[in-house]
Every structure is written in structure tokens, then in C-alpha cells.
N, C-alpha and C. Protein backbone atom coordinates (compact mmCIF):
# COMPACT_ATOMS: atom_id res chain seq x y z
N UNK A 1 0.84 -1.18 0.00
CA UNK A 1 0.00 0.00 0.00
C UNK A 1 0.89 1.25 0.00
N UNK A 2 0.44 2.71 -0.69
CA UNK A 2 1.46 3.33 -0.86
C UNK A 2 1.26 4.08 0.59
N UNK A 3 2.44 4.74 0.72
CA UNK A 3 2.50 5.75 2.18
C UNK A 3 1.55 6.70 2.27
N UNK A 4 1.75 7.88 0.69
CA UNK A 4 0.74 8.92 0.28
C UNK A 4 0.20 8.43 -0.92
N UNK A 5 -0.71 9.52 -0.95
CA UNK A 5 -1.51 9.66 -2.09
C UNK A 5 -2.12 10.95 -2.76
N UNK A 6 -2.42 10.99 -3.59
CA UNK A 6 -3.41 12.30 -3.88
C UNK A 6 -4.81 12.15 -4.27
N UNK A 7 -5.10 10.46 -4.46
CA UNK A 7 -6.57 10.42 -5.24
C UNK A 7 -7.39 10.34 -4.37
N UNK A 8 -8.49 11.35 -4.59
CA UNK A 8 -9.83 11.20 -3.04
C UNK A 8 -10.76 11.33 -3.97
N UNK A 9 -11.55 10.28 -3.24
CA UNK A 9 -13.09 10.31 -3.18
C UNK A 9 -13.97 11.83 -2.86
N UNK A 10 -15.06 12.35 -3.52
CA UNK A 10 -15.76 13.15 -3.01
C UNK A 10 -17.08 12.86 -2.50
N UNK A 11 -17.58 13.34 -1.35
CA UNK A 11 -18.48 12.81 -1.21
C UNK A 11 -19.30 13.65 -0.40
N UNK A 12 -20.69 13.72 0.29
CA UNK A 12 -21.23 15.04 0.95
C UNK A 12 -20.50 14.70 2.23
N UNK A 13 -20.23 15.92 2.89
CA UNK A 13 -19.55 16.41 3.86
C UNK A 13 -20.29 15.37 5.58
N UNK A 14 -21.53 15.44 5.43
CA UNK A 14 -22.19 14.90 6.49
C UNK A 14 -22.14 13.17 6.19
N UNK A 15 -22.05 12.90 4.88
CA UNK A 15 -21.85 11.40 5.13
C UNK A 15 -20.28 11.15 5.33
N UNK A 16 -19.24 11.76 4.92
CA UNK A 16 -17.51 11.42 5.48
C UNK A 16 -17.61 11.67 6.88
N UNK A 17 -18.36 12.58 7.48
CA UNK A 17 -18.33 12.91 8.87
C UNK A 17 -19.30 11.14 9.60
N UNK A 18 -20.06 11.00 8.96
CA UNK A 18 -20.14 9.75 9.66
C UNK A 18 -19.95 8.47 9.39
N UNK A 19 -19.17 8.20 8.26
CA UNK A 19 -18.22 7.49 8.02
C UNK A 19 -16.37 7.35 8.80
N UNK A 20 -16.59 8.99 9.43
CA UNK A 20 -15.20 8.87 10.48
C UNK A 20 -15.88 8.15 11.78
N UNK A 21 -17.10 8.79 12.00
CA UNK A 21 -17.27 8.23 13.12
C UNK A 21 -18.00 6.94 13.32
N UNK A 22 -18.26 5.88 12.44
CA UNK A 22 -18.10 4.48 12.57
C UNK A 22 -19.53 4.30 12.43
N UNK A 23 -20.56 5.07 12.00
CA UNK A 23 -21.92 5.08 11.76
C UNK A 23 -22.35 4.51 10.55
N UNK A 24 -21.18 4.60 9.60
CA UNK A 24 -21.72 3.43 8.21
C UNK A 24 -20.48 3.20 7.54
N UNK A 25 -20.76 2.16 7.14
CA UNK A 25 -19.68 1.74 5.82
C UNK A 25 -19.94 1.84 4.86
N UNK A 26 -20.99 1.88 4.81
CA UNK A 26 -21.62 2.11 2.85
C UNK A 26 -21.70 3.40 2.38
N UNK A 27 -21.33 3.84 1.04
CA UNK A 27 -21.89 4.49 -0.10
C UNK A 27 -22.74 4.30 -0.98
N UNK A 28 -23.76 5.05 -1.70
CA UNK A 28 -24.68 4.15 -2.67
C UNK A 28 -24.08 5.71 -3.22
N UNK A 29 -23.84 5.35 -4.89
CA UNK A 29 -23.19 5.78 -5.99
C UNK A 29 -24.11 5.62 -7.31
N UNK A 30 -24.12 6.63 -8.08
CA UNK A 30 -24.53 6.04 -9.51
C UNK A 30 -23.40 6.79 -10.24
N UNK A 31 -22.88 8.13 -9.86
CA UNK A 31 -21.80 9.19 -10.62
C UNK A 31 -22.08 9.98 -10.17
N UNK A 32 -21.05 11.17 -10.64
CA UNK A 32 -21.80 12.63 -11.30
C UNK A 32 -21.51 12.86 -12.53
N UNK A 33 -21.88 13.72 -12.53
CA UNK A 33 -22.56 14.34 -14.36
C UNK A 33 -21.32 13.99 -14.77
N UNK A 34 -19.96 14.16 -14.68
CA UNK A 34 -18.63 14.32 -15.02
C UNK A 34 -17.96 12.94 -15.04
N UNK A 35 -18.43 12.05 -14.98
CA UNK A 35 -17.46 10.66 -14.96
C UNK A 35 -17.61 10.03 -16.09
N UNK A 36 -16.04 9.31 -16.41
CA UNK A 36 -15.98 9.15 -17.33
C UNK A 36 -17.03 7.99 -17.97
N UNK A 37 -17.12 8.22 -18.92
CA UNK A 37 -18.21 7.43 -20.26
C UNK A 37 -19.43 7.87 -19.08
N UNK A 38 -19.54 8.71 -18.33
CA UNK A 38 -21.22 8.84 -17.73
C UNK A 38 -21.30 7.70 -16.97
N UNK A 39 -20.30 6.91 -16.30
CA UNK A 39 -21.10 5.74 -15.10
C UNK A 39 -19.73 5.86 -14.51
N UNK A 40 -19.96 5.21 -13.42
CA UNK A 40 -19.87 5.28 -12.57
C UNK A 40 -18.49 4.48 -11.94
N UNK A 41 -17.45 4.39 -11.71
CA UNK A 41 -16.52 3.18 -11.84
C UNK A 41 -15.43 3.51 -10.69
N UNK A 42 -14.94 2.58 -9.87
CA UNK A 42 -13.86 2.86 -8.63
C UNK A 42 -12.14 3.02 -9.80
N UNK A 43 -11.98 4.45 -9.67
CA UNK A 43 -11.18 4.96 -10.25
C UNK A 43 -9.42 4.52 -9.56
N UNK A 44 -9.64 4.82 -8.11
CA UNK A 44 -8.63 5.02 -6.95
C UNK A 44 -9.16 3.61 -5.88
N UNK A 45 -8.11 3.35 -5.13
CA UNK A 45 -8.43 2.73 -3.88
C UNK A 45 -6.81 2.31 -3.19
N UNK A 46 -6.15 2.65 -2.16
CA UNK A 46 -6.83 3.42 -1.13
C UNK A 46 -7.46 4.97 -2.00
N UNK A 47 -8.44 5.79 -0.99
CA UNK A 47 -8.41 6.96 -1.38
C UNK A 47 -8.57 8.15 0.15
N UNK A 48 -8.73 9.31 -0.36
CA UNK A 48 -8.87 10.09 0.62
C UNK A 48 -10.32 10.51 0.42
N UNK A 49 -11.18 11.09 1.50
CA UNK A 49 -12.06 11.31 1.49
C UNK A 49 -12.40 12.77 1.55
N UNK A 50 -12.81 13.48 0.25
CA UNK A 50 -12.74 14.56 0.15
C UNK A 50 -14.64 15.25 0.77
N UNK A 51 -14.88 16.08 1.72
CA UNK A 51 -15.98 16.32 2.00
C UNK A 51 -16.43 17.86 1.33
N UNK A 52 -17.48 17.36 0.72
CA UNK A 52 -18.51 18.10 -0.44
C UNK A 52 -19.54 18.84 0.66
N UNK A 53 -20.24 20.24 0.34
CA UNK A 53 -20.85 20.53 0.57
C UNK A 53 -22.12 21.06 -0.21
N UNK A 54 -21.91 21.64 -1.51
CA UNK A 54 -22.80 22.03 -2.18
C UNK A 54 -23.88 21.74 -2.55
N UNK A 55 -23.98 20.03 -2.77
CA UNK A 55 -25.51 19.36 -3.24
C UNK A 55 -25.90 18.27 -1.85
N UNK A 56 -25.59 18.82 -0.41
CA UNK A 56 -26.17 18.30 0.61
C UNK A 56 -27.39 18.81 0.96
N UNK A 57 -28.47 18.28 1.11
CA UNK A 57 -30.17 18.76 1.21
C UNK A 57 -30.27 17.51 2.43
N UNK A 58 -30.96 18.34 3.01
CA UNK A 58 -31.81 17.70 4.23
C UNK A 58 -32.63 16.97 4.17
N UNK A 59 -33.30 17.27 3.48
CA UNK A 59 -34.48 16.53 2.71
C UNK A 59 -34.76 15.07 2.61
N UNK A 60 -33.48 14.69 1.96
CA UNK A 60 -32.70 13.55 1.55
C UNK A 60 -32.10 12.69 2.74
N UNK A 61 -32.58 13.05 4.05
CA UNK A 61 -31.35 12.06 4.54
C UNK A 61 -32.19 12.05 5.80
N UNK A 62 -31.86 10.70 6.56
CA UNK A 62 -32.44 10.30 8.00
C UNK A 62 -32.25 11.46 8.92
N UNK A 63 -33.22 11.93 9.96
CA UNK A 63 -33.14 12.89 10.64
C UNK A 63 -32.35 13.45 11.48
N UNK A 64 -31.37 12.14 12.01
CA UNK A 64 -30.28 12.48 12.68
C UNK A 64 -29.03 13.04 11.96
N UNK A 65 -29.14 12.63 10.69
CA UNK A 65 -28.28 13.34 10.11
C UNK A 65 -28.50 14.94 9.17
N UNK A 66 -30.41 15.03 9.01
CA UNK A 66 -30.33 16.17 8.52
C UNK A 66 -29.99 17.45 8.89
N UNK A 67 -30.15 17.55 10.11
CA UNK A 67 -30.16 18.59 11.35
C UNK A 67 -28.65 18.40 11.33
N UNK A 68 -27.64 17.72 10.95
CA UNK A 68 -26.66 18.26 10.75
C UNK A 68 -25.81 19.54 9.31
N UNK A 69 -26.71 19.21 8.26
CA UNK A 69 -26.36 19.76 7.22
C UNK A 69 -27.13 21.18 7.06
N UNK A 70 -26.37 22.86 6.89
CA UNK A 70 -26.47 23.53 6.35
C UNK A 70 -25.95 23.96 4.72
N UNK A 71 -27.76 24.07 4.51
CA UNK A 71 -27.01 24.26 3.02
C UNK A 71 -27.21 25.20 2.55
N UNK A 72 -26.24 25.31 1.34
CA UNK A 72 -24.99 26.42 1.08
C UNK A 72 -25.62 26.56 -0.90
N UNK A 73 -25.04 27.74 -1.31
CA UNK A 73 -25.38 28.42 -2.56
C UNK A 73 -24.70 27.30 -3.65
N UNK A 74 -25.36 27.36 -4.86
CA UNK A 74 -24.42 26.67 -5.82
C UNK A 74 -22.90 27.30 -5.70
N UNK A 75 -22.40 26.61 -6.35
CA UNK A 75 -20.94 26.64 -6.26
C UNK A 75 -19.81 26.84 -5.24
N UNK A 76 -20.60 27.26 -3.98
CA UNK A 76 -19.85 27.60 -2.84
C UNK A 76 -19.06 26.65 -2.49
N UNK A 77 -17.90 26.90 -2.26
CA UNK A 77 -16.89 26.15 -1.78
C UNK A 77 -15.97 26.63 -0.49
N UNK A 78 -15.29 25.63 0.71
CA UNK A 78 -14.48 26.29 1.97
C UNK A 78 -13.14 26.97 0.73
N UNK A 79 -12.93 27.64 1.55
CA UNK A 79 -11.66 27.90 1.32
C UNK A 79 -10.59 27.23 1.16
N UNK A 80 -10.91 26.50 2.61
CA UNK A 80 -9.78 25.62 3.12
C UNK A 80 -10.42 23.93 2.67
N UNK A 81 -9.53 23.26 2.37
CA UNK A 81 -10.61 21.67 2.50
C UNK A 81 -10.00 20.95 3.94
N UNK A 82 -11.03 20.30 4.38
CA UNK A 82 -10.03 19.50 5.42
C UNK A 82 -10.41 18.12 5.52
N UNK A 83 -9.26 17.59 5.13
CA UNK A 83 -9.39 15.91 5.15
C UNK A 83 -8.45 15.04 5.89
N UNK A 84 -9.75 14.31 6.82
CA UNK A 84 -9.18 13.64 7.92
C UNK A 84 -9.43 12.19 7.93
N UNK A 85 -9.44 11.56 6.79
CA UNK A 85 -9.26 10.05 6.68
C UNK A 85 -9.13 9.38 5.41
N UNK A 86 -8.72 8.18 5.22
CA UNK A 86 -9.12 7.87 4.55
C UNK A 86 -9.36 6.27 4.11
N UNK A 87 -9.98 6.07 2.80
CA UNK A 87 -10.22 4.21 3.09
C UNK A 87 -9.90 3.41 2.16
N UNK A 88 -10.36 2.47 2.57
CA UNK A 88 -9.68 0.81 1.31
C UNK A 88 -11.56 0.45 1.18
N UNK A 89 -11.73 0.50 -0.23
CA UNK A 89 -13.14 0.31 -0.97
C UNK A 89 -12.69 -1.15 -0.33
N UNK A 90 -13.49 -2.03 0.29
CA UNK A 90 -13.41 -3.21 0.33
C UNK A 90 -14.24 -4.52 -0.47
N UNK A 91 -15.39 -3.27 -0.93
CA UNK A 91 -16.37 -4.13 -1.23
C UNK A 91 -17.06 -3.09 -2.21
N UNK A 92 -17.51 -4.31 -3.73
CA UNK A 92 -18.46 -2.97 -4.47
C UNK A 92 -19.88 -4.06 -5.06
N UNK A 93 -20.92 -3.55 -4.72
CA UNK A 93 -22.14 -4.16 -5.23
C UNK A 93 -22.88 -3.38 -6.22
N UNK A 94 -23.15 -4.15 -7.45
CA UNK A 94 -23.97 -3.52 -8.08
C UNK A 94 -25.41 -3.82 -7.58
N UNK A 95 -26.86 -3.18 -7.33
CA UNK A 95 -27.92 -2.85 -7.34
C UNK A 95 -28.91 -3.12 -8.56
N UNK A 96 -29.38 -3.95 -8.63
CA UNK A 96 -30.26 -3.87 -9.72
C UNK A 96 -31.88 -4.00 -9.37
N UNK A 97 -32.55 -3.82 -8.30
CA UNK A 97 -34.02 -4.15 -7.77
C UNK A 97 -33.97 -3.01 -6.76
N UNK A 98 -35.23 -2.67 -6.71
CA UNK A 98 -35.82 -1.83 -5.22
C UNK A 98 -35.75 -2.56 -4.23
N UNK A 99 -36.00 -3.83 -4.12
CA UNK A 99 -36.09 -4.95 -2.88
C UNK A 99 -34.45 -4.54 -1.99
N UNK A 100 -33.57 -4.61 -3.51
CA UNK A 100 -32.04 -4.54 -2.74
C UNK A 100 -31.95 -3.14 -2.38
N UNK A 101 -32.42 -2.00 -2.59
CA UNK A 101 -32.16 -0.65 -2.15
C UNK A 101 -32.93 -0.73 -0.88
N UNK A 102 -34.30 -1.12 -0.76
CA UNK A 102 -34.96 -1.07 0.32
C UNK A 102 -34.58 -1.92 1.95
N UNK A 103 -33.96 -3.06 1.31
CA UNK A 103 -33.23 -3.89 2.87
C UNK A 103 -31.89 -3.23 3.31
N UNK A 104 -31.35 -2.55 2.29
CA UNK A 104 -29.87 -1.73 2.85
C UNK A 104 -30.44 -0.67 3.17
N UNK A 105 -31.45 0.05 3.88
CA UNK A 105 -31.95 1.18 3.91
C UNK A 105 -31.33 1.74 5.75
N UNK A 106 -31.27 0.46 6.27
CA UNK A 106 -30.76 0.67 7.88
C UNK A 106 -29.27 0.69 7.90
N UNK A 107 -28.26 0.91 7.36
CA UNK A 107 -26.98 0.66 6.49
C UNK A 107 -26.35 1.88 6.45
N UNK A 108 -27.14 2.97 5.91
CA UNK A 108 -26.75 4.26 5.37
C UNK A 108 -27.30 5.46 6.24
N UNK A 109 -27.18 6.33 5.87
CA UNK A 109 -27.73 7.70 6.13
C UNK A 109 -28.55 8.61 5.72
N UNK A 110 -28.87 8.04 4.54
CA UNK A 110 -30.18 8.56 3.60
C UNK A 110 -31.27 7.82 3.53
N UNK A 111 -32.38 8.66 3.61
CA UNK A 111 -33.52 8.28 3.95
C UNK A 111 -34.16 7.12 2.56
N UNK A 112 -35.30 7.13 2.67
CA UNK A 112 -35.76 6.28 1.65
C UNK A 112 -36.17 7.23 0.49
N UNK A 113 -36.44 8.41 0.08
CA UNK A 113 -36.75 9.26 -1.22
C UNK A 113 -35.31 9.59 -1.76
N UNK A 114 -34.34 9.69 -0.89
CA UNK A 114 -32.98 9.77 -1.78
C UNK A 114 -32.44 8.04 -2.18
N UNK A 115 -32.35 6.89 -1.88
CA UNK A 115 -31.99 5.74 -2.16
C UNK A 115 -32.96 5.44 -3.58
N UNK A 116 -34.23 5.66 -2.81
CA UNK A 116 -35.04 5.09 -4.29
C UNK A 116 -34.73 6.03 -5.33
N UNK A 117 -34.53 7.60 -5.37
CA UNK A 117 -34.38 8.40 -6.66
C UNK A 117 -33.30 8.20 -7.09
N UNK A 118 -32.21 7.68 -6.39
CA UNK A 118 -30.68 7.32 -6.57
C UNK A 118 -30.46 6.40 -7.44
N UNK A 119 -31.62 5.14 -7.23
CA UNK A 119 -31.83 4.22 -7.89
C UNK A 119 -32.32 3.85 -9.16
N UNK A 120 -33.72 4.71 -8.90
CA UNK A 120 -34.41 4.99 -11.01
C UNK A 120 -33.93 6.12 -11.52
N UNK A 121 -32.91 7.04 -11.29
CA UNK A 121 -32.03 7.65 -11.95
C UNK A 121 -30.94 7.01 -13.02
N UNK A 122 -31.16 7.60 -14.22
CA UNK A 122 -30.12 6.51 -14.59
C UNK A 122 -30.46 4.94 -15.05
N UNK A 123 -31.99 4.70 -14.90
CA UNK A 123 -32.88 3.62 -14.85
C UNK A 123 -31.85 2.26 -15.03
N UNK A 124 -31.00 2.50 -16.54
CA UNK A 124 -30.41 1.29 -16.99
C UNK A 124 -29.47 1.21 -16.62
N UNK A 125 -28.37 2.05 -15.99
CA UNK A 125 -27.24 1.82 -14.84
C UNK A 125 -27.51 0.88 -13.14
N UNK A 126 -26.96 0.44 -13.30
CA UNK A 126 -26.68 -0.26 -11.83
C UNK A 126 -26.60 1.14 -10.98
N UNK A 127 -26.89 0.77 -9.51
CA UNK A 127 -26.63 1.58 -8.46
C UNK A 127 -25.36 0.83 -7.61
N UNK A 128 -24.46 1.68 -7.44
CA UNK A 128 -23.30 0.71 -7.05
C UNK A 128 -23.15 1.05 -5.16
N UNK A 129 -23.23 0.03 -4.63
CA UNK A 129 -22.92 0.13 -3.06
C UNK A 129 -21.39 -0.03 -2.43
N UNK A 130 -20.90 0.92 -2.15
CA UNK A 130 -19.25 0.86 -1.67
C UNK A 130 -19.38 0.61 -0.46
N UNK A 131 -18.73 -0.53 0.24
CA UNK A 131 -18.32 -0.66 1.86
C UNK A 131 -16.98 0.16 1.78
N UNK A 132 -16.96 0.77 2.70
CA UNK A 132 -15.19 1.06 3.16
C UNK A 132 -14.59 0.96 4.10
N UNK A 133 -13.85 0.70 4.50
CA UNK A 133 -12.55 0.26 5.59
C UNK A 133 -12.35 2.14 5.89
N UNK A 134 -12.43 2.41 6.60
CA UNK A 134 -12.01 4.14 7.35
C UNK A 134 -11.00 4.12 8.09
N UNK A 135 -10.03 4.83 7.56
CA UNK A 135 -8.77 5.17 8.89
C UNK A 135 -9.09 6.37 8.84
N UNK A 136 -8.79 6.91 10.22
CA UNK A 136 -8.68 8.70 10.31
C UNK A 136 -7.08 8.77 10.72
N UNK A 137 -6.82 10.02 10.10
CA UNK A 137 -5.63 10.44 10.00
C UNK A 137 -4.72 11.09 11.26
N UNK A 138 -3.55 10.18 11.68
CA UNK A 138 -3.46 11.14 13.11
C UNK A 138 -3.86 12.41 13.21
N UNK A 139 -3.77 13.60 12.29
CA UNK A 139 -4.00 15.53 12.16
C UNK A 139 -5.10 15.29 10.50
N UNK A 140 -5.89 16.06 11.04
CA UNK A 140 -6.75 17.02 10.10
C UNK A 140 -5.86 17.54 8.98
N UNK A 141 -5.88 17.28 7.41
CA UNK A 141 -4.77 17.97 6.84
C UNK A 141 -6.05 19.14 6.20
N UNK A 142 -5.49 20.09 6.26
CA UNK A 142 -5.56 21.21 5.43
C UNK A 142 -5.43 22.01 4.43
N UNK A 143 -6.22 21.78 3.02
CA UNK A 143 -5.76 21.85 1.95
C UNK A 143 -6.34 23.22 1.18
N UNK A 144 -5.88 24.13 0.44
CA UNK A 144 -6.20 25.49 0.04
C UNK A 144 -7.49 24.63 -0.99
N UNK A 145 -8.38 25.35 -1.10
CA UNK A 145 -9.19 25.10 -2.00
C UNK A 145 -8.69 24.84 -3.75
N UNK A 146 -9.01 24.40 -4.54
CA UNK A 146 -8.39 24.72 -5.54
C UNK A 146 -9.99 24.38 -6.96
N UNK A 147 -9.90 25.03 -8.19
CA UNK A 147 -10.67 25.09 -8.65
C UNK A 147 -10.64 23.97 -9.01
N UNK A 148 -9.85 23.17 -9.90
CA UNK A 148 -9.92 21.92 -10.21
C UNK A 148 -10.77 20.50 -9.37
N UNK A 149 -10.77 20.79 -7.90
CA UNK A 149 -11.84 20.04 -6.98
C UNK A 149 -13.07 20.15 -7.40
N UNK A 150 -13.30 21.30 -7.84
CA UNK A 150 -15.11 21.43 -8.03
C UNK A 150 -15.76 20.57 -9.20
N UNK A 151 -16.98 20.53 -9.52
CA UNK A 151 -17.67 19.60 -10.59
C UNK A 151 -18.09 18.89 -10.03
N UNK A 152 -19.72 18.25 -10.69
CA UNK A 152 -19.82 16.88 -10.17
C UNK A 152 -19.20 15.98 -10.80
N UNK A 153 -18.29 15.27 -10.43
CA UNK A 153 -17.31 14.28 -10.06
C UNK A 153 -17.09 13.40 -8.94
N UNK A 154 -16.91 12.25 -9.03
CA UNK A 154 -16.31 11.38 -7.85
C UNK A 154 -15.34 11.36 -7.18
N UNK A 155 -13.73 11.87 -8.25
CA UNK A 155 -12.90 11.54 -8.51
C UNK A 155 -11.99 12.41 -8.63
N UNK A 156 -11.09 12.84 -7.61
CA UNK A 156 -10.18 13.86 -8.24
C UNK A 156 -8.50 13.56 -7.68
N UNK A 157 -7.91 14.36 -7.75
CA UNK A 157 -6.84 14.39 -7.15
C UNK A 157 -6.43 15.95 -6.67
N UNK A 158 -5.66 15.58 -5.25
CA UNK A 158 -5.46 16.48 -4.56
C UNK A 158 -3.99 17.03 -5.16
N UNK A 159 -4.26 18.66 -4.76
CA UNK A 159 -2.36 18.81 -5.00
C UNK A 159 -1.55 18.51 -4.77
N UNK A 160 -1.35 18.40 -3.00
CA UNK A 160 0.18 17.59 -2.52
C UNK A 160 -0.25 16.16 -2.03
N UNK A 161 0.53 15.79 -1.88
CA UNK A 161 0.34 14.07 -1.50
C UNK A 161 0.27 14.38 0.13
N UNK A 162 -0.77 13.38 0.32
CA UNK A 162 -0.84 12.88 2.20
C UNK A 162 -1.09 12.05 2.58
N UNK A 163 0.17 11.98 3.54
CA UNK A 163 0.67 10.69 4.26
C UNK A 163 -0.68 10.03 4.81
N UNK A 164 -0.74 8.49 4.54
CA UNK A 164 -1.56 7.13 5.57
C UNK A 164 -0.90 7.50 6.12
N UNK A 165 0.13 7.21 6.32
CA UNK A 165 0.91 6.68 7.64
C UNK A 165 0.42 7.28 9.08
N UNK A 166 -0.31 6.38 10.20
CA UNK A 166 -0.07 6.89 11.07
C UNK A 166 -1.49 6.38 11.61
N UNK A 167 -2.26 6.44 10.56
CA UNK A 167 -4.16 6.56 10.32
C UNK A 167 -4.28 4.81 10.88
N UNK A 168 -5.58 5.20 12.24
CA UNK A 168 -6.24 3.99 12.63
C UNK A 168 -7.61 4.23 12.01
N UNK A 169 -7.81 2.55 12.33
CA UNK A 169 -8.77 1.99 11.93
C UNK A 169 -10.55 2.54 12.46
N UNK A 170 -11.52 3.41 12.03
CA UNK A 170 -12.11 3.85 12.95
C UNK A 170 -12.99 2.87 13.76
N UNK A 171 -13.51 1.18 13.30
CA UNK A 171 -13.95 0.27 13.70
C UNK A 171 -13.13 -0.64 13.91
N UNK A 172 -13.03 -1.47 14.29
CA UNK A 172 -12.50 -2.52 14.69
C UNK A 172 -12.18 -3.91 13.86
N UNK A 173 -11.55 -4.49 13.66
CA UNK A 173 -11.80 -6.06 12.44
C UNK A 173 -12.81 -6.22 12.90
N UNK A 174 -12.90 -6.92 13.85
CA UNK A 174 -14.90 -7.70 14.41
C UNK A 174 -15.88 -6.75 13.65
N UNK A 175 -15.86 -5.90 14.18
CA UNK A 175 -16.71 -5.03 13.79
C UNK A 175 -17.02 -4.65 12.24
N UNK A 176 -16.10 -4.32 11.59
CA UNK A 176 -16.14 -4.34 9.82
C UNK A 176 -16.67 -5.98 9.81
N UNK A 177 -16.16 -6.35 9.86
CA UNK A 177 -16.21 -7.69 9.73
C UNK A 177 -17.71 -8.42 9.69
N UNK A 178 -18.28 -8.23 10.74
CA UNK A 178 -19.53 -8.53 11.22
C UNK A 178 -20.64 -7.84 10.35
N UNK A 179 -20.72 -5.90 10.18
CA UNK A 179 -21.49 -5.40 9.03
C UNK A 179 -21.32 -5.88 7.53
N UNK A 180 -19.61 -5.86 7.40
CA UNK A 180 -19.90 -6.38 6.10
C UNK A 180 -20.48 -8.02 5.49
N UNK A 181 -20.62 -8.24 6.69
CA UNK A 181 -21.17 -9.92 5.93
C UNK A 181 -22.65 -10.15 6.25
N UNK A 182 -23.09 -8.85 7.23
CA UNK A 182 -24.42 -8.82 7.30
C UNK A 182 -25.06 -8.42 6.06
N UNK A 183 -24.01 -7.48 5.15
CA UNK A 183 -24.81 -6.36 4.06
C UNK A 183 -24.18 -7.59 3.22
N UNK A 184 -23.55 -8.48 3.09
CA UNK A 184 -23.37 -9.40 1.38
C UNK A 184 -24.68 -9.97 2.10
N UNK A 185 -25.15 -10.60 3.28
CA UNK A 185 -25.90 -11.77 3.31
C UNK A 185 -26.93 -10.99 2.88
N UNK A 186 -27.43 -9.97 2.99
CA UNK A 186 -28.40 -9.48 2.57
C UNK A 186 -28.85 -9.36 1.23
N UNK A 187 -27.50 -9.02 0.41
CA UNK A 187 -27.07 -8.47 -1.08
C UNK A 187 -27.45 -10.56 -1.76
N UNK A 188 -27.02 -11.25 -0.53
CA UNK A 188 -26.64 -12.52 -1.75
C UNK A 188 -28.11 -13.30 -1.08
N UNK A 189 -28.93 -13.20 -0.55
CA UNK A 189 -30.20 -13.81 -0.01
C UNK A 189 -31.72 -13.25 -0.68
N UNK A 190 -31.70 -12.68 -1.60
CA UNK A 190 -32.80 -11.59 -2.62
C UNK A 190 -32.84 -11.17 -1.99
N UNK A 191 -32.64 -10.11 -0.81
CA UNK A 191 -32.81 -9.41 -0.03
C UNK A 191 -33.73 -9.14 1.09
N UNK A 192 -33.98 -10.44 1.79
CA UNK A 192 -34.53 -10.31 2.85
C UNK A 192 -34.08 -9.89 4.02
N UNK A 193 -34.60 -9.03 5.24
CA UNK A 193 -34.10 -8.79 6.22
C UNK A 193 -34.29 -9.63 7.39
């Protein structure tokens, strides 16, 4: 595994925040407008986790987490970025039924009107589900904003390289361990709960 890196994931700001703090492993993905051929594909892995603010809506997401998100004007961006972890994709599922969006629904952080629109978006694309492995980074790194971050995109790269080294695990083996074979048994059983 390399020491540094520059390739990060983007993702809304309130789901990396509870992805540090051990509240989910999953992503549900289809793209953004900007990826290449238009779908959706794990570009990087390890990556860093870059936190997005612009297309976070409340609306969209379980209540404990909406009341965390203020949202902000198109294009607005921090100044500063700050990224404090990052992960090993361990696992990628493609989605092809509502049954399978609807049993991973206790999994994530978004409610049920953002999973299902996530899902018939894109109708003939798969919806892809990322588990991730989370280390947080001993220090918060601090990165100047730069224009090239912006777009919808998945996928970017940062300017200077930053160090793994140092970054624990925010769950435990047992613990990864145990969700992720709850969410295949789910993924590989037609999806019963």
C-alpha cells in the first residue's frame, strides 16, 4: 500500500463525517454528471475522502443526520478543504431491484426518497454500493481550495500528496467484519431482512 496519495473520493460532507465516526460503511453511488463514459466506476483505492458541501439537502437524509447539514449556494466552496481520513473500498455491489435498495436502507444515512431516486435515476445503470474500511488520519490535513476540486465528479486528485501513515482503523476487524457480511448476506439472499 502506498504511504501517500493524492486520489480522493468526493463525497457530501455529512456522510464522510459519519463514516469517520463508525456510523456506516456504505456508499450508494450512480456518478456525477462528469465521470468518465457517464457511469460510474472505482477509479482510486486506497483513497482520501474529500468532503462536499454544495448538493447536501436535508431533505434527503435520516433525521439524525439532517439537522446536521447547512445548506450552502451553488458553487460555494471552503476555502480551506479538510481531510481527515481515509479508506480501502473493500467491497463494491452492483444494485439492480428496489427490494435490494430497500433492505440496505438501515446501512446508510439517507432516507428512503434519496436511495429510491438514486436508484431509477439513470434507470439502466446499476446503483453501485461501496463498503469502506475508514482510517482517520493522526492531524486534520488542510488543503487550500483549488478550482480543479469542483464539478460533479467522484474523482479527483489532490495537489500535494498525504501521508496514511499513522491513520487507525475507525472500527475494529470484528466489527467491519460482522457489518460487512451482514450487508453481502443481505445483497446474496434476494434481499430479505
Amino acid at each position: 500500500m502506498p504511504l501517500t496519495t493524492t486520489n480522493a473520493l468526493k463525497e457530501w460532507a455529512v456522510a464522510v463525517d459519519a463514516l469517520e465516526q463508525g456510523k456506516t460503511i456504505m456508499l450508494l453511488r450512480k456518478g456525477g454528471i462528469r465521470e468518465e463514459n457517464n457511469r460510474f466506476h472505482v477509479t482510486y483505492n486506497p483513497v482520501l475522502l474529500y468532503p462536499t458541501y454544495e448538493h447536501q439537502q436535508p431533505h434527503l437524509l435520516k433525521p439524525d443526520y439532517a439537522s446536521q447539514v447547512t445548506p450552502v449556494a451553488s458553487g460555494w466552496h471552503p476555502q480551506t478543504v479538510q481531510i481527515g481520513s481515509w479508506a480501502t473500498i473493500t467491497d463494491i455491489f452492483q444494485i439492480s431491484t428496489q427490494a435490494a435498495v430497500d433492505a440496505l436502507l438501515p446501512y446508510h444515512i439517507w432516507n428512503e426518497q434519496f436511495a429510491s431516486g438514486r436508484f431509477k435515476w439513470k434507470p439502466r445503470q446499476p446503483l453501485y454500493v461501496l463498503l469502506l474500511r475508514i482510517y482517520k488520519l493522526p492531524s486534520v490535513q488542510r488543503l487550500p481550495y483549488r478550482s480543479e476540486y469542483g464539478g460533479c465528479r467522484s474523482w479527483i486528485n489532490v495537489a500535494e500528496p498525504i501521508s496514511l501513515e499513522g491513520a487507525v482503523p475507525v472500527v475494529n476487524d470484528a466489527n467491519y467484519s460482522q457489518q460487512t457480511a451482514q450487508i453481502r448476506q443481505i445483497l446474496e439472499s434476494g434481499c430479505r431482512v
